[in-house]
PDB file of N, CA and C in Angstrom:
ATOM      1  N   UNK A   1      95.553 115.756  93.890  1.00  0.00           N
ATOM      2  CA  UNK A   1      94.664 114.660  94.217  1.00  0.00           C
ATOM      3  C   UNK A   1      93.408 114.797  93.363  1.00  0.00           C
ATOM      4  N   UNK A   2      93.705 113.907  92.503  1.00  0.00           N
ATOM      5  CA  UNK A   2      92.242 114.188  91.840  1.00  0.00           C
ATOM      6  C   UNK A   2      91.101 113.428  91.894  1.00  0.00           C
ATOM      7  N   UNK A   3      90.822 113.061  93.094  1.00  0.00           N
ATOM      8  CA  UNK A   3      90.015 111.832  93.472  1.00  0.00           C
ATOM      9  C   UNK A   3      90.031 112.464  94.796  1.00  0.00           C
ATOM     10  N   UNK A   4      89.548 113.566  94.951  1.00  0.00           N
ATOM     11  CA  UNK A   4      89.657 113.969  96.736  1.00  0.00           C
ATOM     12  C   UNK A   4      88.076 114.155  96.984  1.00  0.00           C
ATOM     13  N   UNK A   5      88.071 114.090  98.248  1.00  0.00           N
ATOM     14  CA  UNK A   5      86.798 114.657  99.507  1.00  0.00           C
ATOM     15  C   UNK A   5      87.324 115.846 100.169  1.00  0.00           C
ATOM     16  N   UNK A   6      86.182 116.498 100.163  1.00  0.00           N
ATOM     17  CA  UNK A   6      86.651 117.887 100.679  1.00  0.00           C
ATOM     18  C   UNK A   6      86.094 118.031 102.126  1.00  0.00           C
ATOM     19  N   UNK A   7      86.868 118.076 103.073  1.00  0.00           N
ATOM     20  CA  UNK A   7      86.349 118.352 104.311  1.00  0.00           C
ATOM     21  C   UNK A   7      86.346 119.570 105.448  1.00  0.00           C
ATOM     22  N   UNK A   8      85.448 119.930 106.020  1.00  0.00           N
ATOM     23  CA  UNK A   8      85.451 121.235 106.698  1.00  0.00           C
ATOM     24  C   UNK A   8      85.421 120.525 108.308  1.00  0.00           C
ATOM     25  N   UNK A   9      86.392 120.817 108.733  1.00  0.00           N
ATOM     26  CA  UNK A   9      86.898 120.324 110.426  1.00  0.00           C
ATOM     27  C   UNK A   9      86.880 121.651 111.148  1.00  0.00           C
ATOM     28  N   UNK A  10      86.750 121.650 112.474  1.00  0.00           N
ATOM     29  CA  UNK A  10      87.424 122.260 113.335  1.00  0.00           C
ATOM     30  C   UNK A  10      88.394 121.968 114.540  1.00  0.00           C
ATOM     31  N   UNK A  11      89.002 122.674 114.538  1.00  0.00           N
ATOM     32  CA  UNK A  11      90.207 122.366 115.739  1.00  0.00           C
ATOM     33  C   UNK A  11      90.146 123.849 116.553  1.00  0.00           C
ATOM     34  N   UNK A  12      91.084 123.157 117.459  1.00  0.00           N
ATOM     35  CA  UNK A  12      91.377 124.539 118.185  1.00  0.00           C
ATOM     36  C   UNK A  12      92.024 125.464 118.293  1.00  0.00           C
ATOM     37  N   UNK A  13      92.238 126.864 118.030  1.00  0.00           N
ATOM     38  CA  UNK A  13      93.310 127.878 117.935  1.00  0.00           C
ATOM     39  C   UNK A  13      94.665 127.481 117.745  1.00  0.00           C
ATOM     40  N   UNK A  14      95.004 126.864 119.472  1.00  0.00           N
ATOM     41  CA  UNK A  14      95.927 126.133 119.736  1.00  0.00           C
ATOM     42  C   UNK A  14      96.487 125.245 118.859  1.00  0.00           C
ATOM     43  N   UNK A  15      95.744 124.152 118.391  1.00  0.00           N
ATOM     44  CA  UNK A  15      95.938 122.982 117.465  1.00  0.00           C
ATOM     45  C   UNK A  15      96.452 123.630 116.154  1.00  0.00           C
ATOM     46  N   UNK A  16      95.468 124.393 115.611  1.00  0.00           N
ATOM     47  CA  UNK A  16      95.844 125.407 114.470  1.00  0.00           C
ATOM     48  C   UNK A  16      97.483 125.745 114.812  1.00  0.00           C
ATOM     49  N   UNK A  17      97.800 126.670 115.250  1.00  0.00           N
ATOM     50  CA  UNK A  17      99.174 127.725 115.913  1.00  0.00           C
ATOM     51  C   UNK A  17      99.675 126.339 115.222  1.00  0.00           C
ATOM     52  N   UNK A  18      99.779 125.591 116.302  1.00  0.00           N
ATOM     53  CA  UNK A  18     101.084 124.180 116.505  1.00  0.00           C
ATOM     54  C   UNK A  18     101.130 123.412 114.805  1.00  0.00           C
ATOM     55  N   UNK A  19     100.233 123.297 114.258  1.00  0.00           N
ATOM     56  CA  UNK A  19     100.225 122.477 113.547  1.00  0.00           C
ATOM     57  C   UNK A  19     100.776 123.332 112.319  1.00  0.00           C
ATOM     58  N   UNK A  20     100.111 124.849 111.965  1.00  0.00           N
ATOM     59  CA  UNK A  20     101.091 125.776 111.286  1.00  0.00           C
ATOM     60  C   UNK A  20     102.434 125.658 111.369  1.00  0.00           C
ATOM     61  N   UNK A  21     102.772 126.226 112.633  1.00  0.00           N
ATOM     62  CA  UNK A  21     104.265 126.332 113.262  1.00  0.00           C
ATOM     63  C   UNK A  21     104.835 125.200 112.467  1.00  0.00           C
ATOM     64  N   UNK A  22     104.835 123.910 112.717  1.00  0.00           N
ATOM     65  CA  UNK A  22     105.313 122.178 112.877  1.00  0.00           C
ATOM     66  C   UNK A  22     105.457 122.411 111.334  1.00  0.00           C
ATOM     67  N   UNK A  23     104.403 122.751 110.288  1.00  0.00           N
ATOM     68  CA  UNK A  23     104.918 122.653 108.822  1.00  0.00           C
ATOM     69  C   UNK A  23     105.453 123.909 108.439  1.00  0.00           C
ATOM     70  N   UNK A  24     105.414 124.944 108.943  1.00  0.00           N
ATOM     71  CA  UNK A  24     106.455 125.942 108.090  1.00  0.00           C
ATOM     72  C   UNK A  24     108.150 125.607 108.359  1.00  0.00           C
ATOM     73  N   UNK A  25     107.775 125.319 109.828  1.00  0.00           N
ATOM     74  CA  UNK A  25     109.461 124.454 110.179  1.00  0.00           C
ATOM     75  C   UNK A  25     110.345 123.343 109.570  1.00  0.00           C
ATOM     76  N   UNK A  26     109.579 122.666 108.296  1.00  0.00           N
ATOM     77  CA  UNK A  26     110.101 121.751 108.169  1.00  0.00           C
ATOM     78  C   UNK A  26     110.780 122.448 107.016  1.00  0.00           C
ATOM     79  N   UNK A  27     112.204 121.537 106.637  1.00  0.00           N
ATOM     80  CA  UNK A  27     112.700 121.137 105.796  1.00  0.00           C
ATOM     81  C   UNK A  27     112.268 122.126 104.462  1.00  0.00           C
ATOM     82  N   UNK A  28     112.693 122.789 103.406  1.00  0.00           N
ATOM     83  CA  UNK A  28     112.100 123.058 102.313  1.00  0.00           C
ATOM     84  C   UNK A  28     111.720 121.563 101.590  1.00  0.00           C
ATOM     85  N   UNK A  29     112.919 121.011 101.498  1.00  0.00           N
ATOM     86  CA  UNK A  29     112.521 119.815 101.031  1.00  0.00           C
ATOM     87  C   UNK A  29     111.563 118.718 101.192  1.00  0.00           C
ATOM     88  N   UNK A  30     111.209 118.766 102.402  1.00  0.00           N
ATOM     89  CA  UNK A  30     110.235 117.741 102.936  1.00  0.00           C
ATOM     90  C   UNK A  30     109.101 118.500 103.109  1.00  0.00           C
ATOM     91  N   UNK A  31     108.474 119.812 102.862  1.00  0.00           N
ATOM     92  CA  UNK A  31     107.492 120.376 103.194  1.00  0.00           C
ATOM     93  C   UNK A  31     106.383 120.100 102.860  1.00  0.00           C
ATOM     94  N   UNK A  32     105.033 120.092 103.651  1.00  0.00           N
ATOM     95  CA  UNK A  32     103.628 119.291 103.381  1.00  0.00           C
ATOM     96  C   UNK A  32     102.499 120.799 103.571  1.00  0.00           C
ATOM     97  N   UNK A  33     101.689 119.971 102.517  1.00  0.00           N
ATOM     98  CA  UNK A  33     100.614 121.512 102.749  1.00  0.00           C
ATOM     99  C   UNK A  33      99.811 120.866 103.877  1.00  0.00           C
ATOM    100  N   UNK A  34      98.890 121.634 104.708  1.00  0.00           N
ATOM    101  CA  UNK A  34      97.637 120.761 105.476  1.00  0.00           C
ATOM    102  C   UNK A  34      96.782 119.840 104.781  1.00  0.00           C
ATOM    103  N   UNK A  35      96.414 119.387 104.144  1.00  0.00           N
ATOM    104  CA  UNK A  35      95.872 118.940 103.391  1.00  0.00           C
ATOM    105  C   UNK A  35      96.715 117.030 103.568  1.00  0.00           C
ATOM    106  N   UNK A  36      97.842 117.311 103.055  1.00  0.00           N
ATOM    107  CA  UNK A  36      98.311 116.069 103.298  1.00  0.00           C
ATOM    108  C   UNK A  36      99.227 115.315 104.864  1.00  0.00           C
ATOM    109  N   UNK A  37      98.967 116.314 105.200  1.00  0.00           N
ATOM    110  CA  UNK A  37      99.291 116.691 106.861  1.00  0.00           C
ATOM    111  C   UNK A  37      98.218 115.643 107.917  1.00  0.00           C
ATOM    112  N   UNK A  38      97.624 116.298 107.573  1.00  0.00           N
ATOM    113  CA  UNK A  38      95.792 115.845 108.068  1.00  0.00           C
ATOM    114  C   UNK A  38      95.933 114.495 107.404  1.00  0.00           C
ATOM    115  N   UNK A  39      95.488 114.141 105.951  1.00  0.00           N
ATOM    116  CA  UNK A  39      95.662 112.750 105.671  1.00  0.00           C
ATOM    117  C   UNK A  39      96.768 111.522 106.266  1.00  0.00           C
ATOM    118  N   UNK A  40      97.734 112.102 106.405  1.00  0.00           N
ATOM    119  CA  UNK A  40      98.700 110.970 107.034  1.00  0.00           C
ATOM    120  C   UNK A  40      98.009 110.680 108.783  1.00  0.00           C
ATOM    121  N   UNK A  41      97.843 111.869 108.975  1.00  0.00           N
ATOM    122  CA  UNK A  41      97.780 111.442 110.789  1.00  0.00           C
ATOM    123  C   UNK A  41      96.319 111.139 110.767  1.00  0.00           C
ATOM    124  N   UNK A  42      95.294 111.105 109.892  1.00  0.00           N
ATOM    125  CA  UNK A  42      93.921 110.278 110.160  1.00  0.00           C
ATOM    126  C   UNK A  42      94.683 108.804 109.632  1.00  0.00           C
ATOM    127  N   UNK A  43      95.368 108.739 108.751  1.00  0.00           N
ATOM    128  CA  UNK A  43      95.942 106.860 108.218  1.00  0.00           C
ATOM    129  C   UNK A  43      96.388 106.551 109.553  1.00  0.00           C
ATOM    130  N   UNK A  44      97.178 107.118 110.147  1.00  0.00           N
ATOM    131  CA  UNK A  44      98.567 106.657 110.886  1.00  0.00           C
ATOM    132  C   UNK A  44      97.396 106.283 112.299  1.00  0.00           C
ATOM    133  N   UNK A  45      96.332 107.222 113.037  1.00  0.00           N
ATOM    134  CA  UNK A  45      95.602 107.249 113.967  1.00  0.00           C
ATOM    135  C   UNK A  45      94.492 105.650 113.263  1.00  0.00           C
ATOM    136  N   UNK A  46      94.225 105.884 112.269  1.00  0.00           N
ATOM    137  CA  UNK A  46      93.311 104.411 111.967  1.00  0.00           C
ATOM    138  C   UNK A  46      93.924 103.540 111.927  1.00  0.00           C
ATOM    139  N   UNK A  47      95.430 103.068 111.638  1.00  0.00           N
ATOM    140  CA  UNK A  47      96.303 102.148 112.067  1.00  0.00           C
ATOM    141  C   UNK A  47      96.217 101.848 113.383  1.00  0.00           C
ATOM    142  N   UNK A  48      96.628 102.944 114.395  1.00  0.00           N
ATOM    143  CA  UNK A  48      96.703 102.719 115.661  1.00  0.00           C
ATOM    144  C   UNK A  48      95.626 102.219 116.391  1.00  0.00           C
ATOM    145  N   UNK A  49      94.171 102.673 115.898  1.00  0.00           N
ATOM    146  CA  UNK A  49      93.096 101.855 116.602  1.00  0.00           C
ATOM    147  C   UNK A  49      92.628 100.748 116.170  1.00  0.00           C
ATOM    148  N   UNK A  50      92.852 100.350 114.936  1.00  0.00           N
ATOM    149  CA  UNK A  50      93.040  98.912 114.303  1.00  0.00           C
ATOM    150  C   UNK A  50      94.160  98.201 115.167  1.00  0.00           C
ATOM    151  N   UNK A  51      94.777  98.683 115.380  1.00  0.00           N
ATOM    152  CA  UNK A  51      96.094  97.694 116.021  1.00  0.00           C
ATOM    153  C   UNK A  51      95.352  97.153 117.565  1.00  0.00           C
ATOM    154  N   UNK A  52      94.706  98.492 118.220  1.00  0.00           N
ATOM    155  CA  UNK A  52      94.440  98.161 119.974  1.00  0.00           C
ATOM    156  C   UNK A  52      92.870  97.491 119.623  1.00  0.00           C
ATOM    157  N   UNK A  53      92.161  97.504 118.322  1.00  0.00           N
ATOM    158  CA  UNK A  53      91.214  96.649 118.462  1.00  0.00           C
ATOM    159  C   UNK A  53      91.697  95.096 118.547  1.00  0.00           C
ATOM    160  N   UNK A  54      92.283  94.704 117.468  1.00  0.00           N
ATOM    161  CA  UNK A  54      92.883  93.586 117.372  1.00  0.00           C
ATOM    162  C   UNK A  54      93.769  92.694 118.598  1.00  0.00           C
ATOM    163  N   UNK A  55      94.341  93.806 119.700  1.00  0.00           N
ATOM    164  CA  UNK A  55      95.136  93.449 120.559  1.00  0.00           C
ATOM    165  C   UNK A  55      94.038  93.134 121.210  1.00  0.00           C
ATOM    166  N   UNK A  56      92.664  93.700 121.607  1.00  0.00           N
ATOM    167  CA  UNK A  56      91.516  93.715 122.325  1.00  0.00           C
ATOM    168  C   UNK A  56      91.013  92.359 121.860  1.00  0.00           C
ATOM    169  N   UNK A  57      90.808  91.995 120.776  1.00  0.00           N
ATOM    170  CA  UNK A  57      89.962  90.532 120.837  1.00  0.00           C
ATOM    171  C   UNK A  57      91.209  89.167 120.843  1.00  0.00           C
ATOM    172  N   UNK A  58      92.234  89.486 120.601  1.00  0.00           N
ATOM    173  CA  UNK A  58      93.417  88.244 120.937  1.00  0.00           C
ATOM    174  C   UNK A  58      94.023  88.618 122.209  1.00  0.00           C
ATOM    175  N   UNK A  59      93.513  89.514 123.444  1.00  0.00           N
ATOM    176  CA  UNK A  59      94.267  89.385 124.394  1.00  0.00           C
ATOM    177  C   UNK A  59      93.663  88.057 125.397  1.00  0.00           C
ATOM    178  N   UNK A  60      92.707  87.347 125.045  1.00  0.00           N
ATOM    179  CA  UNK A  60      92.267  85.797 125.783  1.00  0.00           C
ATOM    180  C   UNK A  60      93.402  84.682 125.391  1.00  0.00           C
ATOM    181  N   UNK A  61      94.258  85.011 123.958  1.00  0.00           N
ATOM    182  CA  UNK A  61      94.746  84.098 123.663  1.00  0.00           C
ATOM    183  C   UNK A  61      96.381  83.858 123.880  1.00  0.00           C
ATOM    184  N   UNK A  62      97.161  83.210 124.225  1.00  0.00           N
ATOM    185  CA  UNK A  62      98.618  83.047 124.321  1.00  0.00           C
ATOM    186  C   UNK A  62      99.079  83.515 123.243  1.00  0.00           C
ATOM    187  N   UNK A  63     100.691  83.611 123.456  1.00  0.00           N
ATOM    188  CA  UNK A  63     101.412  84.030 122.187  1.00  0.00           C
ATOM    189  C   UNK A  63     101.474  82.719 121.243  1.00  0.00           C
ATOM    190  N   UNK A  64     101.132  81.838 121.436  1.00  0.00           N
ATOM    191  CA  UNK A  64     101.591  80.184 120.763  1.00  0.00           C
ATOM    192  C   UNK A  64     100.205  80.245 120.164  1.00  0.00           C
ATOM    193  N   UNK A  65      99.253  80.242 120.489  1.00  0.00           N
ATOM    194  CA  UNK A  65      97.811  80.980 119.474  1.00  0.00           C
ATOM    195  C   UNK A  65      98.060  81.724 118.869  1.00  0.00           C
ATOM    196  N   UNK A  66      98.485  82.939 119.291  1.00  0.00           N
ATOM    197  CA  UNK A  66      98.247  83.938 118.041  1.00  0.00           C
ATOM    198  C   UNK A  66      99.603  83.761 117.047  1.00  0.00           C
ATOM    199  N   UNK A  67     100.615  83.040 117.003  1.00  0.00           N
ATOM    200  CA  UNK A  67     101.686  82.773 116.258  1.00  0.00           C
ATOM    201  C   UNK A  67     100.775  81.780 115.179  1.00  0.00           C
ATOM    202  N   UNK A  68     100.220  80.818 116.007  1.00  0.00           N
ATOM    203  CA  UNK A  68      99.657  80.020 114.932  1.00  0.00           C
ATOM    204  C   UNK A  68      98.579  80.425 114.077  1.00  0.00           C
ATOM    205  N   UNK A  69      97.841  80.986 114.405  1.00  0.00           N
ATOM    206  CA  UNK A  69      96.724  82.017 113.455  1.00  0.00           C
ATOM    207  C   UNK A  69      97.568  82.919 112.637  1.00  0.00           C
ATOM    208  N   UNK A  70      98.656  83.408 113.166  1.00  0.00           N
ATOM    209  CA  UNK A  70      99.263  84.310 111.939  1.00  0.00           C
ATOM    210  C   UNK A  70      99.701  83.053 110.842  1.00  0.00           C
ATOM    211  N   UNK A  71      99.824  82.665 111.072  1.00  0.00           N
ATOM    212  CA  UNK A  71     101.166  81.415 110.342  1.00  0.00           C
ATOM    213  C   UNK A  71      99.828  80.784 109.484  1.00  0.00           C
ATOM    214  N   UNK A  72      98.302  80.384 109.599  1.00  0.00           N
ATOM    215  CA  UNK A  72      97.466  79.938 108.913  1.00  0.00           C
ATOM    216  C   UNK A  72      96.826  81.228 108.255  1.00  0.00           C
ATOM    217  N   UNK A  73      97.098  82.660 108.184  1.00  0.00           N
ATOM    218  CA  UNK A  73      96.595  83.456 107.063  1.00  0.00           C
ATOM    219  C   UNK A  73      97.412  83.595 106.391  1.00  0.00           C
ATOM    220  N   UNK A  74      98.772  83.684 106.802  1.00  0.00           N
ATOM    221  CA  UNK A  74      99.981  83.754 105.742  1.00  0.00           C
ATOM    222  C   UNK A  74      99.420  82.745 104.827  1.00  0.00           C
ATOM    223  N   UNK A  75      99.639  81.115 105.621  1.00  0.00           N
ATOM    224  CA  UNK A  75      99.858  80.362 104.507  1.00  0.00           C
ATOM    225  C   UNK A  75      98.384  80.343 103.478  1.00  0.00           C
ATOM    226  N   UNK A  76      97.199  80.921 103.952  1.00  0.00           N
ATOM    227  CA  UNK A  76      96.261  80.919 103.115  1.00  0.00           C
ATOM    228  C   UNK A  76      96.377  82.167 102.129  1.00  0.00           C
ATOM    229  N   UNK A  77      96.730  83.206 102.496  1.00  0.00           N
ATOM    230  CA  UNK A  77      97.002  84.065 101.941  1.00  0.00           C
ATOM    231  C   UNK A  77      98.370  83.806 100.249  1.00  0.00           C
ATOM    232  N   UNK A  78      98.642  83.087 101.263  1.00  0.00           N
ATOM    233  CA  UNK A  78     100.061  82.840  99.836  1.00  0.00           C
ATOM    234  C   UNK A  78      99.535  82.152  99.126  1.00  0.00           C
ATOM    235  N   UNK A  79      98.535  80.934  98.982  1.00  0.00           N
ATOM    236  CA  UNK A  79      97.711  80.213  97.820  1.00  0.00           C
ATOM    237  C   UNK A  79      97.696  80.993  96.567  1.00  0.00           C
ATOM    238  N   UNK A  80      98.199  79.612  95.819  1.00  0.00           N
ATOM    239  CA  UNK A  80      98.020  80.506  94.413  1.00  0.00           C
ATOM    240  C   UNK A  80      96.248  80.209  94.424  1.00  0.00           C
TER     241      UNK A  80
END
């Protein structure tokens, strides 16, 4: 990564152990250092609270609203 931020976290013993354990177990083939370990599950966790924000400000609206708001960014979105 040659475009990285370097960050100093702490976790807990526990968290440490498990999260060691979880990547020496994997796969030779599929194996991840911490480094990119950590990056996926901060993406994957900012997905997930993007998702329950969004559910949070369209839960006033029906599914026939929010079909139609999707259907008017698509089609604005597709504009040449």
């Amino acid at each position: 990564m040659s475009n990285a931020a370097q960050w100093n976290v702490v976790v807990s013993r526990q968290t440490d152990q498990a999260v060691r354990e979880f990547l020496a177990g994997e796969a030779a083939g599929e194996a991840r250092d911490l480094s990119s370990f950590v990056e996926d599950a901060v993406r994957s966790r900012m997905f997930e609270l993007s998702v329950a924000r969004a559910r949070q400000r369209t839960a006033h609206l029906n599914p026939d609203e929010i079909d139609a708001l999707v259907d008017e960014a698509v089609e604005w979105a597709r504009r040449p």
